[in-house]
PDB file of N, CA and C in Angstrom:
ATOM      1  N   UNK A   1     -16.650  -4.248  49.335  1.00  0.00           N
ATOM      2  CA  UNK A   1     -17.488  -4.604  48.239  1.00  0.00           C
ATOM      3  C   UNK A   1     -18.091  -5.970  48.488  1.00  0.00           C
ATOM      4  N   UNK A   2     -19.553  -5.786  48.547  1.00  0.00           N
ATOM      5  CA  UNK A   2     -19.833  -7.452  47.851  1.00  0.00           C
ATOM      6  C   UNK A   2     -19.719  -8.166  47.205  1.00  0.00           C
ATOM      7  N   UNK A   3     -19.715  -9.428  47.703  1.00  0.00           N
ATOM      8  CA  UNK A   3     -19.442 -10.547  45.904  1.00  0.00           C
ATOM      9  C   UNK A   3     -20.681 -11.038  45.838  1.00  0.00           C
ATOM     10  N   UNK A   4     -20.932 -11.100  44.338  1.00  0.00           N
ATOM     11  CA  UNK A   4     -21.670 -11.272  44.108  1.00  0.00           C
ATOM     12  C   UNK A   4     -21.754 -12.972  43.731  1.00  0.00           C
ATOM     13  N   UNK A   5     -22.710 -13.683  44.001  1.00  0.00           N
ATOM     14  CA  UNK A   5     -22.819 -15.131  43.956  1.00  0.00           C
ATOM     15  C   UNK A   5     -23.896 -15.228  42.362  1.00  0.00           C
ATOM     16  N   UNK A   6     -23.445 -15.165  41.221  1.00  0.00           N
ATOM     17  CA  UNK A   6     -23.913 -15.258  39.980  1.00  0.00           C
ATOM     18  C   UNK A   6     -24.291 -16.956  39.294  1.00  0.00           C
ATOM     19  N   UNK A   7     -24.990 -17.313  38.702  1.00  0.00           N
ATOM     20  CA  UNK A   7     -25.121 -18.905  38.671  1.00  0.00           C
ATOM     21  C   UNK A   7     -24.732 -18.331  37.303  1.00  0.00           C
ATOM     22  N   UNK A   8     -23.794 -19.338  36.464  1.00  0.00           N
ATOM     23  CA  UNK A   8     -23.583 -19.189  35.168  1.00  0.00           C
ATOM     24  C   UNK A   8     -24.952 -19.853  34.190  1.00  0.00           C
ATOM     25  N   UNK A   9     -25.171 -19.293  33.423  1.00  0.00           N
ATOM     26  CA  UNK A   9     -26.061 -19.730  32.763  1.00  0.00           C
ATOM     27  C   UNK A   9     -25.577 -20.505  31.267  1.00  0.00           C
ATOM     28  N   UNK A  10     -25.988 -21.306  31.091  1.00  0.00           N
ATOM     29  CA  UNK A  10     -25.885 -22.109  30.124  1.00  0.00           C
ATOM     30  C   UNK A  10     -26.417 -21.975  29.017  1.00  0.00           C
ATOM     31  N   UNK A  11     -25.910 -21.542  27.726  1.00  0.00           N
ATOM     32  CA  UNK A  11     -26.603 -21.410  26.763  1.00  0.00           C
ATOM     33  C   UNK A  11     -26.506 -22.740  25.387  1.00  0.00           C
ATOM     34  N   UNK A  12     -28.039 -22.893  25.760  1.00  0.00           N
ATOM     35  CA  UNK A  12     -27.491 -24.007  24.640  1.00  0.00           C
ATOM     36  C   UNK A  12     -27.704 -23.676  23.238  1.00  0.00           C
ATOM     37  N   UNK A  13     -26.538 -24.387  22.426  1.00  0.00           N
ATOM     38  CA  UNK A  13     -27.281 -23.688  20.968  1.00  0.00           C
ATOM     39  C   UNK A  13     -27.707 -24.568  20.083  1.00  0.00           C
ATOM     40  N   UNK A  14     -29.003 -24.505  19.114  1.00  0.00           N
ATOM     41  CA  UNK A  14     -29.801 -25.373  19.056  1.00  0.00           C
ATOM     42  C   UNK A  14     -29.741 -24.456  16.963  1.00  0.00           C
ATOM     43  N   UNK A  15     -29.569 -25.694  16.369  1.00  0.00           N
ATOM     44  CA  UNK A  15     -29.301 -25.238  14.738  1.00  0.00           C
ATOM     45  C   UNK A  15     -30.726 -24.812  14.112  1.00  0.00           C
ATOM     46  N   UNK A  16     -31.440 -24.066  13.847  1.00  0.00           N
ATOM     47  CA  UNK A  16     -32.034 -24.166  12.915  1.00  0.00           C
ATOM     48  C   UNK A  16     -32.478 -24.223  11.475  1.00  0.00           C
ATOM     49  N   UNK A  17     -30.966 -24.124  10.849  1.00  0.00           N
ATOM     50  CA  UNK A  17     -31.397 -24.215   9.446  1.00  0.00           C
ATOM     51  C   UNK A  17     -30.557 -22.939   8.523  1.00  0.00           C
ATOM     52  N   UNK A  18     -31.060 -21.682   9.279  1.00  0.00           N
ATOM     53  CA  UNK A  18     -30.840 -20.744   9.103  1.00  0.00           C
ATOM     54  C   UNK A  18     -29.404 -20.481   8.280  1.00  0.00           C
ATOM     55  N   UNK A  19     -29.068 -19.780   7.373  1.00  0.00           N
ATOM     56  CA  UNK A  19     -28.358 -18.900   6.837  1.00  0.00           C
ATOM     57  C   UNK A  19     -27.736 -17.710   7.040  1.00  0.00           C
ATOM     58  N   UNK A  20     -27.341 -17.294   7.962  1.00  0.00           N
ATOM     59  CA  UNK A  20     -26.909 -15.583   8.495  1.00  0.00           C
ATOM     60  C   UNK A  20     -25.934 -15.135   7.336  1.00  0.00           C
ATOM     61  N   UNK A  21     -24.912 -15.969   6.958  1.00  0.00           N
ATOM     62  CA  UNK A  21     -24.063 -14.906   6.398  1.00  0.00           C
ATOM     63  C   UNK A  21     -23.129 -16.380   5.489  1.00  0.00           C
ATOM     64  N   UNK A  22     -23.649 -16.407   3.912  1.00  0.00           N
ATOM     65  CA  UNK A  22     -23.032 -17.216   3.211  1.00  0.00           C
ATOM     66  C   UNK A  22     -21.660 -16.940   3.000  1.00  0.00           C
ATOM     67  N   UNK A  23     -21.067 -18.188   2.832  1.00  0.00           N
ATOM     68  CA  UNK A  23     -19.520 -17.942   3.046  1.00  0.00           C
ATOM     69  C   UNK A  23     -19.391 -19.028   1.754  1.00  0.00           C
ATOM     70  N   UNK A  24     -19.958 -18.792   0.512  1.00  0.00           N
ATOM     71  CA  UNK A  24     -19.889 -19.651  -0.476  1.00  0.00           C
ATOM     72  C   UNK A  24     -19.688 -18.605  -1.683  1.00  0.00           C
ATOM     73  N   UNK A  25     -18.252 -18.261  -1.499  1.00  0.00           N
ATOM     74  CA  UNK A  25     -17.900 -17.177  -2.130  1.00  0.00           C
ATOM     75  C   UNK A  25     -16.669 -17.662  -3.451  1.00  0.00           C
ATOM     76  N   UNK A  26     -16.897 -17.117  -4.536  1.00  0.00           N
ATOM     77  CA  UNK A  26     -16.115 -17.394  -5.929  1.00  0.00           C
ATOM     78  C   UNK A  26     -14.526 -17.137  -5.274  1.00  0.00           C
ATOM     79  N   UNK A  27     -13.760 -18.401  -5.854  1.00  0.00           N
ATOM     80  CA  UNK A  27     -12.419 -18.151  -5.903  1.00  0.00           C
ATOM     81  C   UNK A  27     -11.781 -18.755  -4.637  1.00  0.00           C
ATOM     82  N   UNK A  28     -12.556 -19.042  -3.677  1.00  0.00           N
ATOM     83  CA  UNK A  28     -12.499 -19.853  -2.408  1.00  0.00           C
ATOM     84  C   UNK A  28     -12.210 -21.412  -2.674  1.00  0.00           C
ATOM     85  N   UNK A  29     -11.559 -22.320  -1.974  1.00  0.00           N
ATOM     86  CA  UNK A  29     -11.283 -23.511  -1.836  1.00  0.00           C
ATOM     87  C   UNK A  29     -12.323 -24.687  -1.679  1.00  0.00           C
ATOM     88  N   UNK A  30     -13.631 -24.296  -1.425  1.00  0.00           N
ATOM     89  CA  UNK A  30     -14.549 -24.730  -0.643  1.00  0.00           C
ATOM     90  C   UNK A  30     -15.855 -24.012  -1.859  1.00  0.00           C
ATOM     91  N   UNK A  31     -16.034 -23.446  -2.598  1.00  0.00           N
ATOM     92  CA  UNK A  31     -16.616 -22.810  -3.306  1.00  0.00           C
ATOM     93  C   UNK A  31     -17.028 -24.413  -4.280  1.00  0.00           C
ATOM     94  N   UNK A  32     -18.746 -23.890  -4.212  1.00  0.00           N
ATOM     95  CA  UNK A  32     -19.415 -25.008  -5.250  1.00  0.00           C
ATOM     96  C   UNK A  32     -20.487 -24.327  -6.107  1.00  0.00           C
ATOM     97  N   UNK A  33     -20.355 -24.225  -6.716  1.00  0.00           N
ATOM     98  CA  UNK A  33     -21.553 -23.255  -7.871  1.00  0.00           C
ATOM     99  C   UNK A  33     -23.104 -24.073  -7.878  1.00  0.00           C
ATOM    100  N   UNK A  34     -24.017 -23.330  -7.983  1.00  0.00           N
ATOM    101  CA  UNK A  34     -25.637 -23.662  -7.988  1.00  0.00           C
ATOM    102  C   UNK A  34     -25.605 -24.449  -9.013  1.00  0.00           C
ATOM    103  N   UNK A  35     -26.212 -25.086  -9.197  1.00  0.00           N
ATOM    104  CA  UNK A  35     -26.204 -26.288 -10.114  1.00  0.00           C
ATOM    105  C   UNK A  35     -28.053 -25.855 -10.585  1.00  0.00           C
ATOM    106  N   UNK A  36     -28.059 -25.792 -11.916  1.00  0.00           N
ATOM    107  CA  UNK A  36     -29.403 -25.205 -12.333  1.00  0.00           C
ATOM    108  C   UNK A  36     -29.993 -26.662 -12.647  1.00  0.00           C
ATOM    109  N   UNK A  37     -31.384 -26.625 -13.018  1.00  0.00           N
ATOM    110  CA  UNK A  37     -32.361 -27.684 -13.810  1.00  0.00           C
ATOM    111  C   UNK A  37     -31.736 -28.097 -14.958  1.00  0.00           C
ATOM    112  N   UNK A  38     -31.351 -27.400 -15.745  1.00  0.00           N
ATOM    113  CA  UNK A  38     -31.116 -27.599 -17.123  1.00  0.00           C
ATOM    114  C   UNK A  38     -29.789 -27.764 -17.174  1.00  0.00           C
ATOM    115  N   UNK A  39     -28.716 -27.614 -16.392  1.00  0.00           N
ATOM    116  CA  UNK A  39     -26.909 -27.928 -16.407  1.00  0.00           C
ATOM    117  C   UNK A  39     -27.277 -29.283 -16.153  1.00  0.00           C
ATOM    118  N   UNK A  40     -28.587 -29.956 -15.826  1.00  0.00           N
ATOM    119  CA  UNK A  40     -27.971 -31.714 -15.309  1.00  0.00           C
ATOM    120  C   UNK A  40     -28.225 -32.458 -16.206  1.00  0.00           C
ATOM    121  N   UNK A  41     -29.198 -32.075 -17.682  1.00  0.00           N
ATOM    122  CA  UNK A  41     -29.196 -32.885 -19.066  1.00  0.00           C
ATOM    123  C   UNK A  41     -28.137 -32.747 -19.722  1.00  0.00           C
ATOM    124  N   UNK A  42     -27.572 -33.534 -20.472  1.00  0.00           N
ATOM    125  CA  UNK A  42     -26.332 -33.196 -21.201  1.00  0.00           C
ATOM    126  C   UNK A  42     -26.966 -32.486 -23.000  1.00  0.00           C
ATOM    127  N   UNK A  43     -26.146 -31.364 -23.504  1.00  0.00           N
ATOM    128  CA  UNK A  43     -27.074 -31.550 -24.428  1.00  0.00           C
ATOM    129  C   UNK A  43     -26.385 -32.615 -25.664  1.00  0.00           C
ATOM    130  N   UNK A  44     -27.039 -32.546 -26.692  1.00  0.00           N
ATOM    131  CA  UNK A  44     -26.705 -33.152 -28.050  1.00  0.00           C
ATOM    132  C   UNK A  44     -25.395 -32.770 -28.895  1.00  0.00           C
ATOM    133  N   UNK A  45     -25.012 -33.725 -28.476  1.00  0.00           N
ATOM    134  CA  UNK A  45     -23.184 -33.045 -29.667  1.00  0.00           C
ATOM    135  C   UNK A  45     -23.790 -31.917 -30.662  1.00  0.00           C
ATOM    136  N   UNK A  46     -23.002 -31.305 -31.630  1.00  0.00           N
ATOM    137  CA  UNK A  46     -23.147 -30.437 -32.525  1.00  0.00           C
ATOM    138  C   UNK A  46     -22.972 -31.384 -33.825  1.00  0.00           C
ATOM    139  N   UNK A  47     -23.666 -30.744 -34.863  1.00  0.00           N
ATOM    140  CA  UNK A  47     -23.640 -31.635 -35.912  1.00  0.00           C
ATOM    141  C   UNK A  47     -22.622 -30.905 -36.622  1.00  0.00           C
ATOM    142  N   UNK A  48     -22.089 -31.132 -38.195  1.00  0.00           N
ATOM    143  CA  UNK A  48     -20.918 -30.689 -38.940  1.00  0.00           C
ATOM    144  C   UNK A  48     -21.531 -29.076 -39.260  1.00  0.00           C
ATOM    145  N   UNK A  49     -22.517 -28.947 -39.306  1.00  0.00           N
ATOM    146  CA  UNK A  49     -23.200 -27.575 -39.913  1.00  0.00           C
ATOM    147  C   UNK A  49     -22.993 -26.576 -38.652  1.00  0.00           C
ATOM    148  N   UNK A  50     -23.621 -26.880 -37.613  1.00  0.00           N
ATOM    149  CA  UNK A  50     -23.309 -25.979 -36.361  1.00  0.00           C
ATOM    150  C   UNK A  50     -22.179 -26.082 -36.077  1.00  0.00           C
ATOM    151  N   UNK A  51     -21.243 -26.842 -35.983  1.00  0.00           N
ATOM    152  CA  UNK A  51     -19.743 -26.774 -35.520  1.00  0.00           C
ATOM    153  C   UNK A  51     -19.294 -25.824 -36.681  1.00  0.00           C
ATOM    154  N   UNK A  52     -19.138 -25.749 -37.675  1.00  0.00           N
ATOM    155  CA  UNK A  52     -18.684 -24.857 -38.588  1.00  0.00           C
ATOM    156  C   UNK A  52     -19.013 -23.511 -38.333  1.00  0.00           C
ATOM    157  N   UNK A  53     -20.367 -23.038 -38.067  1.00  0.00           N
ATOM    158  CA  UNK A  53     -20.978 -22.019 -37.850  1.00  0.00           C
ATOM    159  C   UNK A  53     -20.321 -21.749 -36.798  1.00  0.00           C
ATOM    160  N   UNK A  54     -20.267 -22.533 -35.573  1.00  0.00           N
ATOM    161  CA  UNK A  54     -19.512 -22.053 -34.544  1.00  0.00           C
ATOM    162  C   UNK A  54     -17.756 -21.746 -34.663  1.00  0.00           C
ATOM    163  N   UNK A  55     -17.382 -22.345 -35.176  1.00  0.00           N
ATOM    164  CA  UNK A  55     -15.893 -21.977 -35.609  1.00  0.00           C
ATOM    165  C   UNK A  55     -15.844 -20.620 -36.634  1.00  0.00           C
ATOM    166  N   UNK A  56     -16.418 -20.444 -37.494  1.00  0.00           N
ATOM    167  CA  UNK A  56     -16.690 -19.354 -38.061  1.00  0.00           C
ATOM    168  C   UNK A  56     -17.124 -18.124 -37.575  1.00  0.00           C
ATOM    169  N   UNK A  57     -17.673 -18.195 -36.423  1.00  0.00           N
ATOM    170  CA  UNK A  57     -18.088 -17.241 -35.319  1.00  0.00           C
ATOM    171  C   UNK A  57     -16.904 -16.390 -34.582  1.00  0.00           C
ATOM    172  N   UNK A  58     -16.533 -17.653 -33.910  1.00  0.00           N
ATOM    173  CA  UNK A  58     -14.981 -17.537 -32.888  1.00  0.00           C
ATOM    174  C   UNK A  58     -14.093 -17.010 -34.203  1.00  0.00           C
ATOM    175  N   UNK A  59     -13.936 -17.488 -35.072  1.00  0.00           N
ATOM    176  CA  UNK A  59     -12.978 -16.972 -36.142  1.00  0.00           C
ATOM    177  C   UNK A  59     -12.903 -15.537 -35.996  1.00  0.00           C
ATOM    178  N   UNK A  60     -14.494 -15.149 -36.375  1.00  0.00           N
ATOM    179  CA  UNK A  60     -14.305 -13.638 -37.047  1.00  0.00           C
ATOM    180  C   UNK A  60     -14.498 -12.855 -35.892  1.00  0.00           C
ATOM    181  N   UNK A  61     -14.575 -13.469 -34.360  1.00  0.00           N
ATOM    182  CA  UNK A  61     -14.104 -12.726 -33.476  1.00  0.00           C
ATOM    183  C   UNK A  61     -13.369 -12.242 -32.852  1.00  0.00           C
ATOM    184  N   UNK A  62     -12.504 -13.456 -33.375  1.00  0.00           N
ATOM    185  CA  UNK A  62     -10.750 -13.424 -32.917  1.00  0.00           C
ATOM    186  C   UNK A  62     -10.642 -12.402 -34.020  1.00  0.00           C
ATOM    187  N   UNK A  63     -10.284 -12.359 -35.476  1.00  0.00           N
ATOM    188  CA  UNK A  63     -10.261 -11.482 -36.266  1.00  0.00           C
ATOM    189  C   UNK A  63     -10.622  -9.792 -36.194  1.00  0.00           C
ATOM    190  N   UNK A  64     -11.375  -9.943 -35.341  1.00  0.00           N
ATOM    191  CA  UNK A  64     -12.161  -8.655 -35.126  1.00  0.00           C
ATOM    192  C   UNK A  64     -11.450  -7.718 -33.519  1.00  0.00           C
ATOM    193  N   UNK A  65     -10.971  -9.094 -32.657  1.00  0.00           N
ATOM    194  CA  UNK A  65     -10.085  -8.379 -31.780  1.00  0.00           C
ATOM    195  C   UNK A  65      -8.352  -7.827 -32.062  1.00  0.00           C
ATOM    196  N   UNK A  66      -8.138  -8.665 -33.097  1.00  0.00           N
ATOM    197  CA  UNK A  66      -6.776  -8.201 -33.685  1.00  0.00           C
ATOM    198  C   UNK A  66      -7.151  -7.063 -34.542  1.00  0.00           C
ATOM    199  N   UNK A  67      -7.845  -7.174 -35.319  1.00  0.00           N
ATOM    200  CA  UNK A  67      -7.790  -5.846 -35.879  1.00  0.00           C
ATOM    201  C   UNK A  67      -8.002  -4.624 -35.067  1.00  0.00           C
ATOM    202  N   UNK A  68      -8.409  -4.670 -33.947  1.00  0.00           N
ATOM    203  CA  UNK A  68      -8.833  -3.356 -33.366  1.00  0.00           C
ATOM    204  C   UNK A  68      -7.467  -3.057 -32.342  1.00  0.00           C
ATOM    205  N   UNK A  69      -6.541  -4.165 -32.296  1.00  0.00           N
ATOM    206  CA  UNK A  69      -5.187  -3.818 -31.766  1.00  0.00           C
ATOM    207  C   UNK A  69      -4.234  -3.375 -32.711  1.00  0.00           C
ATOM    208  N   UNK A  70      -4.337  -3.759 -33.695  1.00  0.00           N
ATOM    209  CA  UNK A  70      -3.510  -3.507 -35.089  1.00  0.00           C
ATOM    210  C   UNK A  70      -3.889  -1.875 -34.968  1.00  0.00           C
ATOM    211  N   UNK A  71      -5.136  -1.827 -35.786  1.00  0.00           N
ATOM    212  CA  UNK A  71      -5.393  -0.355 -36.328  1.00  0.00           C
ATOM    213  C   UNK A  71      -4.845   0.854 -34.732  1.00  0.00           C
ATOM    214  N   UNK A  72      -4.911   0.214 -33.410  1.00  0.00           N
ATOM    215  CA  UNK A  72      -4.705   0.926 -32.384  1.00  0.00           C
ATOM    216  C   UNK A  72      -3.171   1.237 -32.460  1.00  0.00           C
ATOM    217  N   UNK A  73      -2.169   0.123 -32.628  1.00  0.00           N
ATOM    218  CA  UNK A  73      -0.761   0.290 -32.613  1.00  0.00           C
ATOM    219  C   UNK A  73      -0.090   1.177 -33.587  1.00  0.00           C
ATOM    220  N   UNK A  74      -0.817   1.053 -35.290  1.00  0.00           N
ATOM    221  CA  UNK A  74      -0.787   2.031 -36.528  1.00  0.00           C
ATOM    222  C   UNK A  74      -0.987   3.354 -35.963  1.00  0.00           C
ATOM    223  N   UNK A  75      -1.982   4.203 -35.552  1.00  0.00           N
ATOM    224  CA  UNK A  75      -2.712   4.625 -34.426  1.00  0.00           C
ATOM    225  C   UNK A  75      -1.616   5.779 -33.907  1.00  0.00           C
ATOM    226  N   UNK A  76      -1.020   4.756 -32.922  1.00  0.00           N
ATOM    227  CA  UNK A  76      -0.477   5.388 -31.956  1.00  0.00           C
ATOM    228  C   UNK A  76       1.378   5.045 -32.695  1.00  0.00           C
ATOM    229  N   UNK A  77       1.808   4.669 -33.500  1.00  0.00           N
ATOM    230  CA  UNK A  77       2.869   5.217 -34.539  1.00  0.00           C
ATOM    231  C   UNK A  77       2.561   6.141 -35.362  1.00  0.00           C
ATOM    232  N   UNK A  78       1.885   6.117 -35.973  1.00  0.00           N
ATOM    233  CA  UNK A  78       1.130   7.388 -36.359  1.00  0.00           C
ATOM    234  C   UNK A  78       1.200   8.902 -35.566  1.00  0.00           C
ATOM    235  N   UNK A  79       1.362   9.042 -34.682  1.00  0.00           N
ATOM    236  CA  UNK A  79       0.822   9.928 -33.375  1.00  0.00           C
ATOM    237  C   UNK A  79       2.242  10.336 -33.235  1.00  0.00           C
ATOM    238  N   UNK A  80       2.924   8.740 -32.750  1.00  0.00           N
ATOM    239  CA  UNK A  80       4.473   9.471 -32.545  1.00  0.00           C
ATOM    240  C   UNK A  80       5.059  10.202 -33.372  1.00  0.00           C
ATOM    241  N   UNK A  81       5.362   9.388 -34.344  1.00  0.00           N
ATOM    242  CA  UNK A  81       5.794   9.880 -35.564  1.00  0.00           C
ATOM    243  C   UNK A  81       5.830  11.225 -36.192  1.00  0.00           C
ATOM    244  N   UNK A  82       4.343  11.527 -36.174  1.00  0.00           N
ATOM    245  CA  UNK A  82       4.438  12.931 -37.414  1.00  0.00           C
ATOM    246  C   UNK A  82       3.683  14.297 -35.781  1.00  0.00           C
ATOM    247  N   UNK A  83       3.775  13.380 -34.388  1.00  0.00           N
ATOM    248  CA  UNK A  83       3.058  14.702 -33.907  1.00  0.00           C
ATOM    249  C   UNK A  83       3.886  14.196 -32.584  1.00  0.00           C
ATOM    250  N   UNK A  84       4.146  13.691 -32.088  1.00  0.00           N
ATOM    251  CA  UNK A  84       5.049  13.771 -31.025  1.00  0.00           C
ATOM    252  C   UNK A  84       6.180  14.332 -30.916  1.00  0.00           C
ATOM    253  N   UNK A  85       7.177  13.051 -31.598  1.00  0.00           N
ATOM    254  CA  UNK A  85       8.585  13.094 -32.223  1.00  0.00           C
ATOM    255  C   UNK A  85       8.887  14.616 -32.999  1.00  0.00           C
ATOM    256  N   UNK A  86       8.237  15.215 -33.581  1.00  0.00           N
ATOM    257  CA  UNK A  86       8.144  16.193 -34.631  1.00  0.00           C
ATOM    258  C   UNK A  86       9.087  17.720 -34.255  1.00  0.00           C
TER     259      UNK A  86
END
């Protein structure tokens, strides 16, 4: 067999900028979120009228998720009770 006398070639690598494959992924160590136009003004505290409104909001939402676990647990005693158990 011949040998072959090959010159190694040198590749140089030269950055352009480019993006191939983001590695700026949620839940990562290294993870930084886009920062929009409007996240860099701060806004205006809430006054006593909107803070209320807003607590009154969250209230009757919290309210609104218990009840739909309540009436679910009634529900499903209900179920056992007169059609399972039976």
């Amino acid at each position: 067999m011949k040998k072959q006398n090959k010159k190694k070639k040198i590749d140089t690598f030269e950055d352009d900028g480019r993006v191939i494959a983001p590695m700026n992924v949620d839940g990562m160590p290294w993870y930084t979120p886009k920062r929009s136009q409007t996240s860099d003004q701060e806004q205006p505290p809430l006054d006593k009228k909107e803070t209320r409104s807003f607590m009154f909001s969250a209230l009757l939402a919290a309210l609104l998720v218990s009840a739909v676990f309540i009436i679910a647990a009634a529900l499903l005693i209900l179920f056992a009770t007169k059609i399972w158990l039976k």
